[in-house]
PDB file of N, CA and C in Angstrom:
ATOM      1  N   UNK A   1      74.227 117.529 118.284  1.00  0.00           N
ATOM      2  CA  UNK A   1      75.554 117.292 118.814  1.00  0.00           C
ATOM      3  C   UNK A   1      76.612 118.053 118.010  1.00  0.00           C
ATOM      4  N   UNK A   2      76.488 117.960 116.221  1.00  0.00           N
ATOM      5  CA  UNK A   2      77.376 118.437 116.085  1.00  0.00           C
ATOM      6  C   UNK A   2      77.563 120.295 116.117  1.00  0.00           C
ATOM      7  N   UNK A   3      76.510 120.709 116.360  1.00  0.00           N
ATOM      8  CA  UNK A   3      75.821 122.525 116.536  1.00  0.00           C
ATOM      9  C   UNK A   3      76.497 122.777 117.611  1.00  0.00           C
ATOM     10  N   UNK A   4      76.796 121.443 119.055  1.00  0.00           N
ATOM     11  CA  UNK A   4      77.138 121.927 120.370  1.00  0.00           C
ATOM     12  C   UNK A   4      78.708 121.773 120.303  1.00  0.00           C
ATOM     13  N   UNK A   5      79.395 120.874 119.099  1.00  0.00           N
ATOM     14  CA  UNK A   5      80.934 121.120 118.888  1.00  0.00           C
ATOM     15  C   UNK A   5      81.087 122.186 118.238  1.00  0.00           C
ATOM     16  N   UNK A   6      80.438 122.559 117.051  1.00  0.00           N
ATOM     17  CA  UNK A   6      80.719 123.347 116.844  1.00  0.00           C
ATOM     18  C   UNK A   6      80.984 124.781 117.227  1.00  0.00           C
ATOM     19  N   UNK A   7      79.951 125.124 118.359  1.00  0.00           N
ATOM     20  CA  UNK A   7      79.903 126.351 119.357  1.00  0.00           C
ATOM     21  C   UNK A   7      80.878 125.978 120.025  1.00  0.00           C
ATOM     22  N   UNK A   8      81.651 125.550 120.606  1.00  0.00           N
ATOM     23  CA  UNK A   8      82.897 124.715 121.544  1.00  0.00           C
ATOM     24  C   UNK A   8      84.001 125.452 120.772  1.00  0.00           C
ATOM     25  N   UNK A   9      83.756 125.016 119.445  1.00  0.00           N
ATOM     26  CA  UNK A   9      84.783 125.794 118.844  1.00  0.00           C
ATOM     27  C   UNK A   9      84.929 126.567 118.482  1.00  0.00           C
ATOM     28  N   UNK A  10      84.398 127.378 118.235  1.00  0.00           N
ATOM     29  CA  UNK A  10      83.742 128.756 117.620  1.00  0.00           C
ATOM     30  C   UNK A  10      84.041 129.582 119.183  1.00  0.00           C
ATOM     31  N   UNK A  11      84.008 129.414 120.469  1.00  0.00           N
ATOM     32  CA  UNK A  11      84.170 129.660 121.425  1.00  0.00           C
ATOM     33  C   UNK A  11      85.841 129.792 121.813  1.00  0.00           C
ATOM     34  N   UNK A  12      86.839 128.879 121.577  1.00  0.00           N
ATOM     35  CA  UNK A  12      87.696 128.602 121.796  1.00  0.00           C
ATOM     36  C   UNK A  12      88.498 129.347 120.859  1.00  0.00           C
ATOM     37  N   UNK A  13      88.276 129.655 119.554  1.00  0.00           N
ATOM     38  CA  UNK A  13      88.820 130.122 118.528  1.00  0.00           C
ATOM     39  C   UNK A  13      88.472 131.615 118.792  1.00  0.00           C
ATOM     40  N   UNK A  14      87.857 132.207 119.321  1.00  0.00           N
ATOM     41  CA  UNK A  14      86.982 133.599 119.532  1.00  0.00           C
ATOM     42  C   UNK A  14      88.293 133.561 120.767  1.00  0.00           C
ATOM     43  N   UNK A  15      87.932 133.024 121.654  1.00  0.00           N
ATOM     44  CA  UNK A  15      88.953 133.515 122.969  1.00  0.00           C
ATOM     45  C   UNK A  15      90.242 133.579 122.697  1.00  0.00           C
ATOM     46  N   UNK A  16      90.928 132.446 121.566  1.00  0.00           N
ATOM     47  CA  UNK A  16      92.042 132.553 121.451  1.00  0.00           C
ATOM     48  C   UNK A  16      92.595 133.969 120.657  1.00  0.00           C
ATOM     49  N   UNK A  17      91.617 134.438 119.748  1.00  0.00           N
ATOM     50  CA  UNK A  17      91.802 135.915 119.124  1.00  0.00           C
ATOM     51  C   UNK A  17      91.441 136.751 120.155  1.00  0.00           C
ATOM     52  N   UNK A  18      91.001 136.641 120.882  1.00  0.00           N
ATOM     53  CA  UNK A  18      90.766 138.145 121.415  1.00  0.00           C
ATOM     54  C   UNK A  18      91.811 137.667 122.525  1.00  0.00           C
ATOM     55  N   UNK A  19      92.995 136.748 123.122  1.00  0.00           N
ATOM     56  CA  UNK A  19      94.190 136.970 123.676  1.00  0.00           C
ATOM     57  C   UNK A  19      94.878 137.582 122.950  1.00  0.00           C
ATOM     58  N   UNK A  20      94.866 137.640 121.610  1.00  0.00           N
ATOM     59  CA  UNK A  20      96.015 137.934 121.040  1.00  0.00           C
ATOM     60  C   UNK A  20      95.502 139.444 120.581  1.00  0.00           C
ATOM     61  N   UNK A  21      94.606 139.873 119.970  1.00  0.00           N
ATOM     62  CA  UNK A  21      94.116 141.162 119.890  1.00  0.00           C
ATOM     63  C   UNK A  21      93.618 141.793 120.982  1.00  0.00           C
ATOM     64  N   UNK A  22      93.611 141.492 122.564  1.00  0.00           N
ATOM     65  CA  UNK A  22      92.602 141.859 123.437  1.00  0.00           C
ATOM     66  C   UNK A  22      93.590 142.749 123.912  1.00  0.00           C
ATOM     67  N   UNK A  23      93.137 143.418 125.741  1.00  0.00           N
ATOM     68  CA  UNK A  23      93.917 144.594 126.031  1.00  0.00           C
ATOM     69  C   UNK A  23      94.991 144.347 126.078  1.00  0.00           C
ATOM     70  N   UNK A  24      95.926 145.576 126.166  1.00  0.00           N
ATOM     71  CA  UNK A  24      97.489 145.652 125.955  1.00  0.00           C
ATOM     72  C   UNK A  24      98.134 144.855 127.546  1.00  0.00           C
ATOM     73  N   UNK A  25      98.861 144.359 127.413  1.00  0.00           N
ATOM     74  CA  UNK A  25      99.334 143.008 128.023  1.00  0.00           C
ATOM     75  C   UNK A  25     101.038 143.795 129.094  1.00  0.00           C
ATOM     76  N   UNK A  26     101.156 143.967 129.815  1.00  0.00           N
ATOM     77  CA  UNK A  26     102.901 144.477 129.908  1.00  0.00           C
ATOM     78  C   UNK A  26     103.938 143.646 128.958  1.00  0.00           C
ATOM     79  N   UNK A  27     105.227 144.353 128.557  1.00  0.00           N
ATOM     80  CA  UNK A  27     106.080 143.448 127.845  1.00  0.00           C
ATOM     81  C   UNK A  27     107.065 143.210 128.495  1.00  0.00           C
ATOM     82  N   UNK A  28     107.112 141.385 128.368  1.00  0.00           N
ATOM     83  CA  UNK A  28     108.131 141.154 129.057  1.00  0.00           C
ATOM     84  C   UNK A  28     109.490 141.579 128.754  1.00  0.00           C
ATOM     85  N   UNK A  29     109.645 142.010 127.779  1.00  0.00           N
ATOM     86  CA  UNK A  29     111.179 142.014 127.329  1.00  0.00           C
ATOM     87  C   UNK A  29     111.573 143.744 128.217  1.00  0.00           C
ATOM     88  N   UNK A  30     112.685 143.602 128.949  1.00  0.00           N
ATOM     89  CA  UNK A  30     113.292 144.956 129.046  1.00  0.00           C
ATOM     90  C   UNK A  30     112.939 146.121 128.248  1.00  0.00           C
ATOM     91  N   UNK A  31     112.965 147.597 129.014  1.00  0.00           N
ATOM     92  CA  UNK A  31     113.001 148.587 127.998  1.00  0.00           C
ATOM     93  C   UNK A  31     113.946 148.910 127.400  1.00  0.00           C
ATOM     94  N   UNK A  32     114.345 149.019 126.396  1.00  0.00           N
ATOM     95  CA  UNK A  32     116.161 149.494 125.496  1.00  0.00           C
ATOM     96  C   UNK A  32     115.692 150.880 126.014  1.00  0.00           C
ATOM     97  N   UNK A  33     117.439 150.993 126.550  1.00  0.00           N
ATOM     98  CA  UNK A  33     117.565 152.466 126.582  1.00  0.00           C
ATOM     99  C   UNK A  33     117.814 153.578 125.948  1.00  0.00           C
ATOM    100  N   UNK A  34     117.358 154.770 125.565  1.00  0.00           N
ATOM    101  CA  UNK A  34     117.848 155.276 124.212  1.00  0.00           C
ATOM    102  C   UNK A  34     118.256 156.795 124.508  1.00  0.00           C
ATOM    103  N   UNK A  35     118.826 157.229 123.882  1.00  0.00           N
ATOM    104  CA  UNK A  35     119.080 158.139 123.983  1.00  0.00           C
ATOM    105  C   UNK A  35     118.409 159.331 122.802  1.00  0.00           C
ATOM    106  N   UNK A  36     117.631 160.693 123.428  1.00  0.00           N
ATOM    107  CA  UNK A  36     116.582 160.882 123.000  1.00  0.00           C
ATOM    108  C   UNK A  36     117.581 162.418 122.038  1.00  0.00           C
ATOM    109  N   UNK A  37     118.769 162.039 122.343  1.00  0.00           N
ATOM    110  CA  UNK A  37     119.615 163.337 121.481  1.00  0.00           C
ATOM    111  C   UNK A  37     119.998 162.820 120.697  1.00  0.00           C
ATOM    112  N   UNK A  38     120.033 161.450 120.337  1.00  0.00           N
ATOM    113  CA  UNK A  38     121.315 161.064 118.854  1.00  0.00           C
ATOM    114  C   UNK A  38     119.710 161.234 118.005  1.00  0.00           C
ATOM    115  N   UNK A  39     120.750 161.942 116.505  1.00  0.00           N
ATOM    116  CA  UNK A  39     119.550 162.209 115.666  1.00  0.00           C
ATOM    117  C   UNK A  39     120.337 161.119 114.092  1.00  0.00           C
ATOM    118  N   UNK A  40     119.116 159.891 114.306  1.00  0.00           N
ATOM    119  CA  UNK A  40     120.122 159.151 113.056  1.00  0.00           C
ATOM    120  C   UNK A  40     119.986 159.718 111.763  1.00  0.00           C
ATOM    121  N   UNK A  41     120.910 159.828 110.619  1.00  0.00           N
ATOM    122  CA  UNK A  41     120.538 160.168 109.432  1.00  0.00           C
ATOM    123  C   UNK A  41     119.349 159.912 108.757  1.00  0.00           C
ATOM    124  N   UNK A  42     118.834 161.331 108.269  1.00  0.00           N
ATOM    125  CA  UNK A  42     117.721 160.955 107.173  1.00  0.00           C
ATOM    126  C   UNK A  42     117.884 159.636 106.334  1.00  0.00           C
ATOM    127  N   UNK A  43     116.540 158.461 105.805  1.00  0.00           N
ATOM    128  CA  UNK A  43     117.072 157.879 104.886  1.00  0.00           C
ATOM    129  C   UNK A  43     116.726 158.621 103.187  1.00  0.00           C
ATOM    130  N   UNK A  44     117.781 158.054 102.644  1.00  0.00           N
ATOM    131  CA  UNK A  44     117.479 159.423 101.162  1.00  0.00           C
ATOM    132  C   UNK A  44     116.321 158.685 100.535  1.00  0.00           C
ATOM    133  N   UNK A  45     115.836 159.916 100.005  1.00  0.00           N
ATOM    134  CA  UNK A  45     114.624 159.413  98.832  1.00  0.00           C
ATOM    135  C   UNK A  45     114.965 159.336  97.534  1.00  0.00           C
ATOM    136  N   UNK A  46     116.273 160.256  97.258  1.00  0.00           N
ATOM    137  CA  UNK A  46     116.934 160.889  95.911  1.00  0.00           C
ATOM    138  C   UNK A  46     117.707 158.883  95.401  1.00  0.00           C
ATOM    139  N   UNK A  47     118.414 158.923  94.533  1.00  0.00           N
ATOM    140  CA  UNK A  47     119.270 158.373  94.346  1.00  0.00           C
ATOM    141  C   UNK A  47     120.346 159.121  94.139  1.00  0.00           C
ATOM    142  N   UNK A  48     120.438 160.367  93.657  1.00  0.00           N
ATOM    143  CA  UNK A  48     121.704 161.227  94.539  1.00  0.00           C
ATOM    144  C   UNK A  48     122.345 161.111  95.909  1.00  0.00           C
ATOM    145  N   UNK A  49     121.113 161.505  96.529  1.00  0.00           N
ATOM    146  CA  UNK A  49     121.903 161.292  98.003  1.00  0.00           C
ATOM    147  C   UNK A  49     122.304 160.021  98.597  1.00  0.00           C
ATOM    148  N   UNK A  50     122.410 159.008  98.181  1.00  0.00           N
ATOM    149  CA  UNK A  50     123.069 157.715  98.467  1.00  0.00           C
ATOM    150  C   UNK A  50     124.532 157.663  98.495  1.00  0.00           C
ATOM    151  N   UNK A  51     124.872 158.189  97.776  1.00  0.00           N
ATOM    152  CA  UNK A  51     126.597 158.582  98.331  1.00  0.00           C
ATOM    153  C   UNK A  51     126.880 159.236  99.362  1.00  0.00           C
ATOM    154  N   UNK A  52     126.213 160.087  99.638  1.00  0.00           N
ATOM    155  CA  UNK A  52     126.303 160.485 100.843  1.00  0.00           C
ATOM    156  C   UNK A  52     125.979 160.039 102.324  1.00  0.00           C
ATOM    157  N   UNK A  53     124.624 159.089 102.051  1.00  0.00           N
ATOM    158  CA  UNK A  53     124.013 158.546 103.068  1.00  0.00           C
ATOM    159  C   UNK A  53     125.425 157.295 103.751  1.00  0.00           C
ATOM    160  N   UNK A  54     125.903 156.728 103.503  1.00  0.00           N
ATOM    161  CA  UNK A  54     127.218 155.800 103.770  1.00  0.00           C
ATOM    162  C   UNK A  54     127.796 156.368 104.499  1.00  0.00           C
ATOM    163  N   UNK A  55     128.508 157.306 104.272  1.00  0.00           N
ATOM    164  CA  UNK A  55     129.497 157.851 105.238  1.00  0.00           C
ATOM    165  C   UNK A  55     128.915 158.582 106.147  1.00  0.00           C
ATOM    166  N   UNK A  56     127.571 158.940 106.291  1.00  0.00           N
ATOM    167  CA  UNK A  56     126.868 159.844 107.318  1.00  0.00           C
ATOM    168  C   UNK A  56     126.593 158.480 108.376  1.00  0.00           C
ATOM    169  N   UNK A  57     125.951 157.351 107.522  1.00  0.00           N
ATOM    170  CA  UNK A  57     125.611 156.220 108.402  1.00  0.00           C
ATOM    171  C   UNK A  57     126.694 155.887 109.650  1.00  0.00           C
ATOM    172  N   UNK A  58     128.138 155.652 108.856  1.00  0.00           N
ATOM    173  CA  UNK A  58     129.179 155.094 109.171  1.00  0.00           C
ATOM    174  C   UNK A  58     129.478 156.016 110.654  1.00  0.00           C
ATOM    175  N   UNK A  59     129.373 157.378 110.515  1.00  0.00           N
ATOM    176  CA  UNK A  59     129.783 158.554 111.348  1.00  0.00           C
ATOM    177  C   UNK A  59     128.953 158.070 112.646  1.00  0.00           C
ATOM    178  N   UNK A  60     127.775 157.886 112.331  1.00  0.00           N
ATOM    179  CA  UNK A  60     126.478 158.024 113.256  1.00  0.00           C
ATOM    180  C   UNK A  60     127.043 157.068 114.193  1.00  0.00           C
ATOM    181  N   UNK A  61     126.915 155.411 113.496  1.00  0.00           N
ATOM    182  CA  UNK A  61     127.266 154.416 114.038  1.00  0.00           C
ATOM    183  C   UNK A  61     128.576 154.122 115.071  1.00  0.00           C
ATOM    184  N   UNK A  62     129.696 155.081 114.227  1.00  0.00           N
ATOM    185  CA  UNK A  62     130.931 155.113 115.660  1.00  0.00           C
ATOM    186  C   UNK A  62     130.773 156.359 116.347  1.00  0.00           C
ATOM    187  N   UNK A  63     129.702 157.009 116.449  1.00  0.00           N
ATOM    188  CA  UNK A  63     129.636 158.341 117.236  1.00  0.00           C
ATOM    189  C   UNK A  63     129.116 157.680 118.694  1.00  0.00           C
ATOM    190  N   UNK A  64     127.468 156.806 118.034  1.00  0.00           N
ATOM    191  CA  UNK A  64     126.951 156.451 119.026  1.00  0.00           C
ATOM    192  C   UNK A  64     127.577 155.149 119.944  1.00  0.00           C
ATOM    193  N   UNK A  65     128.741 154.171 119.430  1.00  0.00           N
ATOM    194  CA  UNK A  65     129.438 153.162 119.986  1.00  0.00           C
ATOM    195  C   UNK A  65     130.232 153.659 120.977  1.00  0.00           C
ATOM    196  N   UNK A  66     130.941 154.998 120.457  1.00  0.00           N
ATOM    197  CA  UNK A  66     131.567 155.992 121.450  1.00  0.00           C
ATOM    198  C   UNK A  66     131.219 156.396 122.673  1.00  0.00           C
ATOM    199  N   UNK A  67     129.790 156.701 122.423  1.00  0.00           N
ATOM    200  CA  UNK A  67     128.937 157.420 123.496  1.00  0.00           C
ATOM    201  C   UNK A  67     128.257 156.066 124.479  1.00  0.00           C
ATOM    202  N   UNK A  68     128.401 155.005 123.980  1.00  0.00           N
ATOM    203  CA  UNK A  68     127.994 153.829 124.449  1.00  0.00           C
ATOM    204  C   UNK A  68     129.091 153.419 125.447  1.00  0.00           C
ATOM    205  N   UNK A  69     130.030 153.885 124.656  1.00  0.00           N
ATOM    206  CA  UNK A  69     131.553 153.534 125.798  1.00  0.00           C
ATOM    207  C   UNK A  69     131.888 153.951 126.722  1.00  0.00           C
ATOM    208  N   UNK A  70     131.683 155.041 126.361  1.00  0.00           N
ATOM    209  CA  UNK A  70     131.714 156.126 127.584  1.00  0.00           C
ATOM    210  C   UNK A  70     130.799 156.311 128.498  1.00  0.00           C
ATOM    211  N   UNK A  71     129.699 155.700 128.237  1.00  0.00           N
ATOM    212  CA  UNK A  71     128.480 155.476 129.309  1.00  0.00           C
ATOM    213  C   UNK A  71     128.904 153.863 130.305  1.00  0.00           C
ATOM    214  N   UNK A  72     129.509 152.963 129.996  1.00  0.00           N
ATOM    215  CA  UNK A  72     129.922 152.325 130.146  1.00  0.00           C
ATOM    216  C   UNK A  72     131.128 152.130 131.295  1.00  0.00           C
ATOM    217  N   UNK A  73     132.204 153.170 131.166  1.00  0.00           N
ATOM    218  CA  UNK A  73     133.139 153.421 131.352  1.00  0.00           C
ATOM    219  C   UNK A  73     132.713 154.299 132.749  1.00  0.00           C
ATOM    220  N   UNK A  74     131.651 154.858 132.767  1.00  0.00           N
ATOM    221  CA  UNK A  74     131.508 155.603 133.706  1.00  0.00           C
ATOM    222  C   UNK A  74     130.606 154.878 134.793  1.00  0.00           C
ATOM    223  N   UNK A  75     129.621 154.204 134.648  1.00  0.00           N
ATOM    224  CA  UNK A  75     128.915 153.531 134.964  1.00  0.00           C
ATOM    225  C   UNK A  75     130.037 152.662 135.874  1.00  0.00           C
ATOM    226  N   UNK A  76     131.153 152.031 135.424  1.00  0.00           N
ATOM    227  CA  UNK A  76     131.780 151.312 135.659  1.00  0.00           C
ATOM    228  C   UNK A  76     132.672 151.926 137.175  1.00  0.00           C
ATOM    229  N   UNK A  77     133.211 152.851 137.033  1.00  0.00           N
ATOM    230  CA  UNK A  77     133.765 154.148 137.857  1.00  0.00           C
ATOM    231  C   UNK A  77     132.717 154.374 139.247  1.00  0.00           C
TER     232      UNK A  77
END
Protein backbone atom coordinates (compact mmCIF):
# COMPACT_ATOMS: atom_id res chain seq x y z
CA UNK A 1 0.00 0.00 0.00
CA UNK A 2 2.45 2.27 0.95
CA UNK A 3 4.79 1.54 -2.70
CA UNK A 4 1.16 2.33 -4.43
CA UNK A 5 1.11 6.01 -2.50
CA UNK A 6 4.06 6.45 -3.03
CA UNK A 7 3.99 6.02 -7.01
CA UNK A 8 0.72 8.40 -6.74
CA UNK A 9 3.10 10.71 -5.75
CA UNK A 10 6.00 10.41 -7.45
CA UNK A 11 3.45 10.65 -10.43
CA UNK A 12 1.84 13.83 -9.46
CA UNK A 13 5.07 15.55 -8.55
CA UNK A 14 6.68 14.37 -12.08
CA UNK A 15 3.53 15.94 -13.91
CA UNK A 16 3.55 18.90 -11.91
CA UNK A 17 7.39 19.57 -13.16
CA UNK A 18 7.09 18.79 -16.42
CA UNK A 19 3.95 21.67 -16.52
CA UNK A 20 6.22 23.90 -15.48
CA UNK A 21 9.39 22.82 -17.52
CA UNK A 22 7.30 21.14 -20.38
CA UNK A 23 6.59 22.72 -23.98
CA UNK A 24 6.56 26.43 -24.39
CA UNK A 25 3.02 27.49 -23.38
CA UNK A 26 1.69 31.08 -25.32
CA UNK A 27 2.08 34.17 -22.92
CA UNK A 28 -0.62 35.59 -21.65
CA UNK A 29 0.63 38.90 -20.96
CA UNK A 30 0.58 41.39 -24.10
CA UNK A 31 3.58 41.94 -26.35
CA UNK A 32 5.45 45.45 -25.21
CA UNK A 33 6.05 47.31 -28.06
CA UNK A 34 9.50 48.38 -28.80
CA UNK A 35 11.10 50.18 -30.79
CA UNK A 36 13.98 48.40 -32.60
CA UNK A 37 16.00 52.00 -33.30
CA UNK A 38 16.40 53.45 -29.74
CA UNK A 39 19.93 52.27 -28.88
CA UNK A 40 20.09 52.46 -24.82
CA UNK A 41 23.46 53.42 -23.37
CA UNK A 42 26.25 51.05 -22.91
CA UNK A 43 26.39 50.01 -19.16
CA UNK A 44 30.14 51.08 -18.07
CA UNK A 45 32.54 48.52 -16.93
CA UNK A 46 35.24 51.35 -16.08
CA UNK A 47 34.54 53.27 -12.91
CA UNK A 48 35.57 56.20 -15.02
CA UNK A 49 32.84 56.08 -17.16
CA UNK A 50 30.15 56.44 -14.51
CA UNK A 51 30.07 60.07 -14.74
CA UNK A 52 29.26 59.93 -17.80
CA UNK A 53 26.83 57.09 -17.86
CA UNK A 54 24.04 59.59 -15.80
CA UNK A 55 23.62 62.08 -18.07
CA UNK A 56 23.67 59.73 -21.18
CA UNK A 57 20.95 57.66 -19.12
CA UNK A 58 18.98 60.84 -18.33
CA UNK A 59 19.17 61.92 -22.32
CA UNK A 60 18.01 58.41 -23.40
CA UNK A 61 15.13 58.37 -20.96
CA UNK A 62 13.53 61.92 -22.12
CA UNK A 63 14.43 61.16 -25.75
CA UNK A 64 12.46 57.99 -25.63
CA UNK A 65 9.29 59.66 -23.37
CA UNK A 66 9.36 62.16 -26.27
CA UNK A 67 9.11 59.69 -28.91
CA UNK A 68 6.45 57.96 -26.76
CA UNK A 69 4.51 61.24 -26.98
CA UNK A 70 4.58 61.74 -30.09
CA UNK A 71 3.49 58.29 -30.97
CA UNK A 72 0.70 58.98 -28.85
CA UNK A 73 -0.25 62.22 -30.11
CA UNK A 74 -0.50 60.85 -33.43
CA UNK A 75 -2.19 57.78 -32.84
CA UNK A 76 -4.60 60.06 -31.22
CA UNK A 77 -5.07 62.35 -34.58
Amino acid sequence: MRLIVLLIALLLVSYAIYQQIGPERPSRAPAVETDPVIQAPQIPQRVEDLRTFEPRMQQFMDESAEKRQRRLEDAEH
